[in-house]
PDB file of N, CA and C in Angstrom:
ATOM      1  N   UNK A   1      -3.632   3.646  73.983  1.00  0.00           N
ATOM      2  CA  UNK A   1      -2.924   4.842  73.625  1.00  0.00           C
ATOM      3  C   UNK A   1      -3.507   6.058  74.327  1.00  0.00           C
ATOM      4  N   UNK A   2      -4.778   6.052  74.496  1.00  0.00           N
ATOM      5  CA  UNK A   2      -4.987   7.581  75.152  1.00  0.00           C
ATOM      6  C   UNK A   2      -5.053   7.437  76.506  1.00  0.00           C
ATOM      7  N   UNK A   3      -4.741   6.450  76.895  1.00  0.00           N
ATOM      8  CA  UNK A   3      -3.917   6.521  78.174  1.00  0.00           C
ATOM      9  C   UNK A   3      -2.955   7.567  78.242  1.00  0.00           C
ATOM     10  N   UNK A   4      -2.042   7.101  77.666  1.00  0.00           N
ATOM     11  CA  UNK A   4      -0.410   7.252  77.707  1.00  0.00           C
ATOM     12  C   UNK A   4      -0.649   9.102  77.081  1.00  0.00           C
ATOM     13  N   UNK A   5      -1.864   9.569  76.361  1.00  0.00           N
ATOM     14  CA  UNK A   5      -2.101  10.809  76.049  1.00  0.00           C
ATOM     15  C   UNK A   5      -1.794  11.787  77.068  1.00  0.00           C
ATOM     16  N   UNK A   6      -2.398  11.587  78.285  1.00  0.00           N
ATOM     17  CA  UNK A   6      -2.178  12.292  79.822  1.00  0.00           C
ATOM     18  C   UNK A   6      -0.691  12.763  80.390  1.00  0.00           C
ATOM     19  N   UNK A   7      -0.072  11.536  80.079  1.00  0.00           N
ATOM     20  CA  UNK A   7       1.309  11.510  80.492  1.00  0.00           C
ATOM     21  C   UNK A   7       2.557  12.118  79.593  1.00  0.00           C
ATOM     22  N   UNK A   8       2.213  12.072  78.345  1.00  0.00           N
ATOM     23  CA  UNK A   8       2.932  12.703  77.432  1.00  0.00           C
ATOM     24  C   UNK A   8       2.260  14.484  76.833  1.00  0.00           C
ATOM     25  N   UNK A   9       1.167  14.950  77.554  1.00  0.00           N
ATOM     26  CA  UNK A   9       0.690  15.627  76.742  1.00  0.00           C
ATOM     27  C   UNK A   9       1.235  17.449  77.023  1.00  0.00           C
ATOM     28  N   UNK A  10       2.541  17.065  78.172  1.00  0.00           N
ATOM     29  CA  UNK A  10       2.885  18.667  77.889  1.00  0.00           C
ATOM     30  C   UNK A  10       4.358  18.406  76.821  1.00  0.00           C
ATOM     31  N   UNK A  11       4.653  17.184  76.567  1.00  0.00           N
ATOM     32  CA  UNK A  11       5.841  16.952  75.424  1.00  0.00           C
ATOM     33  C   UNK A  11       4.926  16.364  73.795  1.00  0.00           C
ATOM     34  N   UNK A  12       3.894  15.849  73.907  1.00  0.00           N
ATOM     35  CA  UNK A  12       3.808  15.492  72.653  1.00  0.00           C
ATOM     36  C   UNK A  12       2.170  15.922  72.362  1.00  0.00           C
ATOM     37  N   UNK A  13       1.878  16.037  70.839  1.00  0.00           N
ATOM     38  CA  UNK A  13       0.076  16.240  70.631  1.00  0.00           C
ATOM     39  C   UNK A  13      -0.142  15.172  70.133  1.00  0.00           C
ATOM     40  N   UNK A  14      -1.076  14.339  70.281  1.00  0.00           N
ATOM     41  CA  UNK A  14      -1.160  13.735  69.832  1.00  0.00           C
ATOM     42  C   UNK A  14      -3.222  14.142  68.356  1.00  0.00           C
ATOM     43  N   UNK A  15      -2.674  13.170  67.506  1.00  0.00           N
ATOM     44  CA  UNK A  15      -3.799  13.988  66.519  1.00  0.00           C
ATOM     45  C   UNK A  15      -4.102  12.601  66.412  1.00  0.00           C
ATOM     46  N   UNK A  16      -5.751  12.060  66.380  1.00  0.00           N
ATOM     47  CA  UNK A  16      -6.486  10.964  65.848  1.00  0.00           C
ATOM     48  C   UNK A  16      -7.270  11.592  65.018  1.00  0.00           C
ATOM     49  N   UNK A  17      -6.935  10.390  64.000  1.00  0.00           N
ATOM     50  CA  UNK A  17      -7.631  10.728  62.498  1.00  0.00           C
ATOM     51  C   UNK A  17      -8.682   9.953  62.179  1.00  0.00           C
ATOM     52  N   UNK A  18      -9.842  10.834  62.027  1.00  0.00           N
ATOM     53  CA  UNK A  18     -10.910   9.762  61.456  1.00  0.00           C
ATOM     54  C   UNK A  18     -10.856   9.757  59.870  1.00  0.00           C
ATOM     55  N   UNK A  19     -11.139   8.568  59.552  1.00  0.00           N
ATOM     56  CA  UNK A  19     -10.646   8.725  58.146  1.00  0.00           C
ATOM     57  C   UNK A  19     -11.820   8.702  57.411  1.00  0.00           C
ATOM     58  N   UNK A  20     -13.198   8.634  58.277  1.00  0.00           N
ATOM     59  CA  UNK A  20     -14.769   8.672  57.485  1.00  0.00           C
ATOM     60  C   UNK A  20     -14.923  10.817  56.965  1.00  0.00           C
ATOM     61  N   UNK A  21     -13.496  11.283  57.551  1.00  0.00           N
ATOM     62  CA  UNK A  21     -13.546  12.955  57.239  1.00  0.00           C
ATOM     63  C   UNK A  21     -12.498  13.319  56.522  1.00  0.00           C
ATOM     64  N   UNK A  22     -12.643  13.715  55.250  1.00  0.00           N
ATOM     65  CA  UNK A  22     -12.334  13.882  53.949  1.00  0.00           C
ATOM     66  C   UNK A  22     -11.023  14.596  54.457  1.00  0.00           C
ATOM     67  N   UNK A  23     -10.557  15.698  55.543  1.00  0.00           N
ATOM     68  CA  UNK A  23      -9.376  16.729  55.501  1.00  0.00           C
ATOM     69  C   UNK A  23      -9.105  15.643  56.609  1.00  0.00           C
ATOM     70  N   UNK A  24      -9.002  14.696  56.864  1.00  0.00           N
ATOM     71  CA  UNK A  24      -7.945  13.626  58.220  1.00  0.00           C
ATOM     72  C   UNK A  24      -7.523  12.308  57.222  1.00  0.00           C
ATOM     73  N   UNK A  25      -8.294  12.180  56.361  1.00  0.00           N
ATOM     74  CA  UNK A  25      -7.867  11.483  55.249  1.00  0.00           C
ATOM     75  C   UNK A  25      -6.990  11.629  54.015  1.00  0.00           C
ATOM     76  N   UNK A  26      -6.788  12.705  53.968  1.00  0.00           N
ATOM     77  CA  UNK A  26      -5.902  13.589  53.078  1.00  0.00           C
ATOM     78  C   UNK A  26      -3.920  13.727  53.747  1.00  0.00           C
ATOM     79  N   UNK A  27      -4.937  14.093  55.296  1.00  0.00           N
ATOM     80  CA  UNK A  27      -3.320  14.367  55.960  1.00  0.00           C
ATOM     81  C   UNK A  27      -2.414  13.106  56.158  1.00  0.00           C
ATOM     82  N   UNK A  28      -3.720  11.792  56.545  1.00  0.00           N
ATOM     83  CA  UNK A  28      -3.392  10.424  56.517  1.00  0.00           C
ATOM     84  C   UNK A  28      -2.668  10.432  55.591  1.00  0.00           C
ATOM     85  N   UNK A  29      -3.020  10.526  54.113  1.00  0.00           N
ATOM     86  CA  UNK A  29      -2.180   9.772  53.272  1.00  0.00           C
ATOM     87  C   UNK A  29      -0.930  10.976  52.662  1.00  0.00           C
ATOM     88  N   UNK A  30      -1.171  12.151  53.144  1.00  0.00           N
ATOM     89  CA  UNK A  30       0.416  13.162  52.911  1.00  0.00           C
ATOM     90  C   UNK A  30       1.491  12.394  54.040  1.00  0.00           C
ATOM     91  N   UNK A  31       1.207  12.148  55.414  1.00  0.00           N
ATOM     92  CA  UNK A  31       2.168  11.237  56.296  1.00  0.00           C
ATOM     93  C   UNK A  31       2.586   9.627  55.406  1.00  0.00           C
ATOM     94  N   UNK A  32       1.744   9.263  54.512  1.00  0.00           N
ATOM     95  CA  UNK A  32       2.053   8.201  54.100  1.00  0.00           C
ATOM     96  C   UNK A  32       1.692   7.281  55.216  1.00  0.00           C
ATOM     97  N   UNK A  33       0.439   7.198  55.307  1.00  0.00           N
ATOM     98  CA  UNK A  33      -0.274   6.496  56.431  1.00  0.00           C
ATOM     99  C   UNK A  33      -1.534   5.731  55.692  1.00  0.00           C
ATOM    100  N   UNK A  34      -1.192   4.807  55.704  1.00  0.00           N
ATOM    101  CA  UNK A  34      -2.218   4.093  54.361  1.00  0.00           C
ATOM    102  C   UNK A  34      -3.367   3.230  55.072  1.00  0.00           C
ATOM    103  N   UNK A  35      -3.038   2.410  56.366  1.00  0.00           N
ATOM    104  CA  UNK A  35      -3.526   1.584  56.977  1.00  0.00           C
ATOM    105  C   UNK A  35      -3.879   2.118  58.438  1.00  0.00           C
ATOM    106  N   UNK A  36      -4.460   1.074  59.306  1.00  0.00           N
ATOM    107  CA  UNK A  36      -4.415   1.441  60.448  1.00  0.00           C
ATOM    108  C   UNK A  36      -5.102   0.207  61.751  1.00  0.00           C
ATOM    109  N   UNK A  37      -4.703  -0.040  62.625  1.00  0.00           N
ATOM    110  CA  UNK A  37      -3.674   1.198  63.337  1.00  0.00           C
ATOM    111  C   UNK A  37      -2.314   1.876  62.737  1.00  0.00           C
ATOM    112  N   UNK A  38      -2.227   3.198  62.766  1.00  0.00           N
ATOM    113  CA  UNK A  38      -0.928   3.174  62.216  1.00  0.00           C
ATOM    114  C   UNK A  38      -0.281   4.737  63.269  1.00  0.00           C
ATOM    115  N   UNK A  39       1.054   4.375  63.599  1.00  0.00           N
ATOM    116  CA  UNK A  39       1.525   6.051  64.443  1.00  0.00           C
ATOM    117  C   UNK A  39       2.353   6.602  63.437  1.00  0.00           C
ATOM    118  N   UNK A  40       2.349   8.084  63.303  1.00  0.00           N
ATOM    119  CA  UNK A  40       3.377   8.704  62.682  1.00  0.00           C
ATOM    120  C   UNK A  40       3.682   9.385  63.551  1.00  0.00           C
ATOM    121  N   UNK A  41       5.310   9.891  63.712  1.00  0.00           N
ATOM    122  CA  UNK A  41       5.681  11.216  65.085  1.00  0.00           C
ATOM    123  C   UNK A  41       6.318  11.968  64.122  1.00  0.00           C
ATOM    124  N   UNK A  42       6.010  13.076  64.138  1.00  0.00           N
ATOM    125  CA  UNK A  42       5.790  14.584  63.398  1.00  0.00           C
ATOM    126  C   UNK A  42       7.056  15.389  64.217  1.00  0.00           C
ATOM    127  N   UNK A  43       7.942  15.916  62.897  1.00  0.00           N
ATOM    128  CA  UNK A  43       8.679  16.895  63.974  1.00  0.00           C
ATOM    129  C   UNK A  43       7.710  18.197  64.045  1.00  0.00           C
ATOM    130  N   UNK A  44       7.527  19.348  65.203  1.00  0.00           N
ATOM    131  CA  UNK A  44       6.818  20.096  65.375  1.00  0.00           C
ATOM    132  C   UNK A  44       6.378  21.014  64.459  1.00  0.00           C
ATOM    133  N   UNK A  45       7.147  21.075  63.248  1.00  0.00           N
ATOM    134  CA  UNK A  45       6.659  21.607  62.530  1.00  0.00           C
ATOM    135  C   UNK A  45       6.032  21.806  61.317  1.00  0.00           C
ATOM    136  N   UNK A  46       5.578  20.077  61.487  1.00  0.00           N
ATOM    137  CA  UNK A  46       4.917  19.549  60.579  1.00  0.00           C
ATOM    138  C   UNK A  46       4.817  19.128  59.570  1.00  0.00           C
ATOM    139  N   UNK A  47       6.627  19.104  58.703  1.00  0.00           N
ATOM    140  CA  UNK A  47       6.855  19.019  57.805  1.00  0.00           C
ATOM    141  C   UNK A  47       8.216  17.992  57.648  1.00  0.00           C
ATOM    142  N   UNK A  48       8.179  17.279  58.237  1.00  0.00           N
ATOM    143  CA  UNK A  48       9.298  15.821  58.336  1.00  0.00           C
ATOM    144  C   UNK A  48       8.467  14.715  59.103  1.00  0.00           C
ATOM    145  N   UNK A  49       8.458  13.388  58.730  1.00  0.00           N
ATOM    146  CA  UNK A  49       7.946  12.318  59.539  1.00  0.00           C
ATOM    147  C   UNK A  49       9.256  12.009  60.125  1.00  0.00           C
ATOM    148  N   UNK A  50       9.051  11.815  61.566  1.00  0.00           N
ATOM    149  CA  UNK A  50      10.345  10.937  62.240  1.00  0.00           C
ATOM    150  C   UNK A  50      10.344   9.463  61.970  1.00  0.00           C
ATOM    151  N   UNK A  51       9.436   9.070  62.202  1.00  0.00           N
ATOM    152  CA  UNK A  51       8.717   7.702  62.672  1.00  0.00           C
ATOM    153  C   UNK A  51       7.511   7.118  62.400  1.00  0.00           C
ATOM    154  N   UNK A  52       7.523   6.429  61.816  1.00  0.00           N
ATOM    155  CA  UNK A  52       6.687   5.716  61.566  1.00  0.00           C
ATOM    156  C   UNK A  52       6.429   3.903  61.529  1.00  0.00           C
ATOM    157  N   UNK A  53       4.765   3.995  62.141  1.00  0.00           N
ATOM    158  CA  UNK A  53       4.764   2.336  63.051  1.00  0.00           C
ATOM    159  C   UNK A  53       3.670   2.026  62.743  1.00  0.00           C
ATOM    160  N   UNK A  54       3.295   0.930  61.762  1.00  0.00           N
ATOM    161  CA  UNK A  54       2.196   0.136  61.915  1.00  0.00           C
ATOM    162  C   UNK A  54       1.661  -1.249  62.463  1.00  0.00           C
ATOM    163  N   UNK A  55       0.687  -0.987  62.579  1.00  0.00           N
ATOM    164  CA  UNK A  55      -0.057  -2.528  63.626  1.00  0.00           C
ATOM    165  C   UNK A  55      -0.120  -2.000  64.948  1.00  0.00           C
ATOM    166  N   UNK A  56      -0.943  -2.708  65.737  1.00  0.00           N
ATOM    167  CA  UNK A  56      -0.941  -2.388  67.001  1.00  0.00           C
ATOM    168  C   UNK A  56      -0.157  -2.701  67.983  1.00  0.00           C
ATOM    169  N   UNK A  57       0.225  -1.117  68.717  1.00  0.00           N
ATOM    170  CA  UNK A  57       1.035  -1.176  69.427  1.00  0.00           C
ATOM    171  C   UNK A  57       0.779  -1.516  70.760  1.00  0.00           C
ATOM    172  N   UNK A  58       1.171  -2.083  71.683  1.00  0.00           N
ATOM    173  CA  UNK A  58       0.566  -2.275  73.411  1.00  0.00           C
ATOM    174  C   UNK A  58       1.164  -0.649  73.968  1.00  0.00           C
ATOM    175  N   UNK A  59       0.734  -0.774  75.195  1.00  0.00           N
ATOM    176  CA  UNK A  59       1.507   0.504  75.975  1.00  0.00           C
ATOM    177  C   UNK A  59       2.741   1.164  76.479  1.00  0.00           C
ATOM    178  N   UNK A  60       3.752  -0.711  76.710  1.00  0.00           N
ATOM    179  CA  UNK A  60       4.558  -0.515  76.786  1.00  0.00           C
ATOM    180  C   UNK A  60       5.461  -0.274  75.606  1.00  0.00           C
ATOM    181  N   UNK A  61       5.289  -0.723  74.627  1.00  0.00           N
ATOM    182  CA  UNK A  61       5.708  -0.274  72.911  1.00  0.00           C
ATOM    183  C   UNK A  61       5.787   1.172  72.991  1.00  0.00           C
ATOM    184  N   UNK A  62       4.361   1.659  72.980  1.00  0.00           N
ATOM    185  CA  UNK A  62       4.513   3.033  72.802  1.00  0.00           C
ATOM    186  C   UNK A  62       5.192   3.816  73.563  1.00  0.00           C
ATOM    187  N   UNK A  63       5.087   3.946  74.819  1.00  0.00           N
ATOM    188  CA  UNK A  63       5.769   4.448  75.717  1.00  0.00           C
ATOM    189  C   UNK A  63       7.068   4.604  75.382  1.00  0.00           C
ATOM    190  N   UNK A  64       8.046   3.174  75.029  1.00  0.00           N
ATOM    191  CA  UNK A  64       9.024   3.114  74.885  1.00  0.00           C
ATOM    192  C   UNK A  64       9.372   3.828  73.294  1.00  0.00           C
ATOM    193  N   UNK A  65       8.730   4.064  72.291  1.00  0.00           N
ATOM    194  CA  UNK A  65       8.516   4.734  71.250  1.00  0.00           C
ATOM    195  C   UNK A  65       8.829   6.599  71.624  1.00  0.00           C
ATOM    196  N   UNK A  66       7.653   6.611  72.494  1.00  0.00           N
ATOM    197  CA  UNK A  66       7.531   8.278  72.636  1.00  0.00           C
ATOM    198  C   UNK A  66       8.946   8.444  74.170  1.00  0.00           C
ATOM    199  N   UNK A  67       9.686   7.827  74.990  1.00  0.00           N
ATOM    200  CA  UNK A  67      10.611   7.971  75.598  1.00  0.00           C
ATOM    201  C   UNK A  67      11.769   8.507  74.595  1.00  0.00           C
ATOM    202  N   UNK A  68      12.456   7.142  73.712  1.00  0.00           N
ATOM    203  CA  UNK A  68      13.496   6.832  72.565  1.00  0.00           C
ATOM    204  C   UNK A  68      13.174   8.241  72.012  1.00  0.00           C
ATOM    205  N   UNK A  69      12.150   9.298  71.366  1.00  0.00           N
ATOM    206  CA  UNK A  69      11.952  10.361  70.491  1.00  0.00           C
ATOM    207  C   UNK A  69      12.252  11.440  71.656  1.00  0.00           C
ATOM    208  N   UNK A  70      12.447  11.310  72.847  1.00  0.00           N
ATOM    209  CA  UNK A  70      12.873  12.870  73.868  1.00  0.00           C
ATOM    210  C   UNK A  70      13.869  13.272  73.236  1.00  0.00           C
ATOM    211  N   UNK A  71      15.065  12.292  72.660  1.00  0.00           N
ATOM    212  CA  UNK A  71      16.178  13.096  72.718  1.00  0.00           C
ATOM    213  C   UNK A  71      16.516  13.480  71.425  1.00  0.00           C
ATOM    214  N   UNK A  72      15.141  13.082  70.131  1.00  0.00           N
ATOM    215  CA  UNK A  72      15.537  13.355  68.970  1.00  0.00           C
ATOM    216  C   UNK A  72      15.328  15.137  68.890  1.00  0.00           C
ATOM    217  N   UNK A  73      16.501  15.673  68.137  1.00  0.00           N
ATOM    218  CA  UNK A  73      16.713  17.062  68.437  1.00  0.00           C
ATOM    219  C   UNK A  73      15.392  17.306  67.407  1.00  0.00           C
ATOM    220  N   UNK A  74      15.041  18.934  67.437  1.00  0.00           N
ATOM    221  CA  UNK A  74      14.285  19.175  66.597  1.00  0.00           C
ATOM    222  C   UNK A  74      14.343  20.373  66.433  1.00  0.00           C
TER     223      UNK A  74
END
């Protein structure tokens, strides 16, 4: 995945959560993110989940994940 960070990073932010820190663990479980690996895609303003994907994803998954979300309006 933080590959694919480079290539997406003037369209998407991406946020990794450590969950051993009490305020990334909190936001984890307001997304309803219980497990992990797990992706949530955030509309920009932080207050709707689009998407949500657990288990691990390969590159081409994701890719094809964060492509499919260009054209979701926001």
């Amino acid at each position: 995945m933080h590959g694919l960070r480079y290539d997406y990073q003037d369209r998407v932010n991406f946020v990794i959560l450590d969950y051993d820190i009490e305020a990334d663990g909190r936001l984890a479980q307001r997304l309803g993110v219980r497990a992990h690996p797990a992706y949530a895609v955030i509309q920009p303003d932080g207050e709707r989940v689009i998407e949500r994907r657990f288990g691990a994803l390969d590159a081409v998954a994701l890719r094809a994940l964060l492509d499919s979300l260009a054209s979701v309006p926001r």
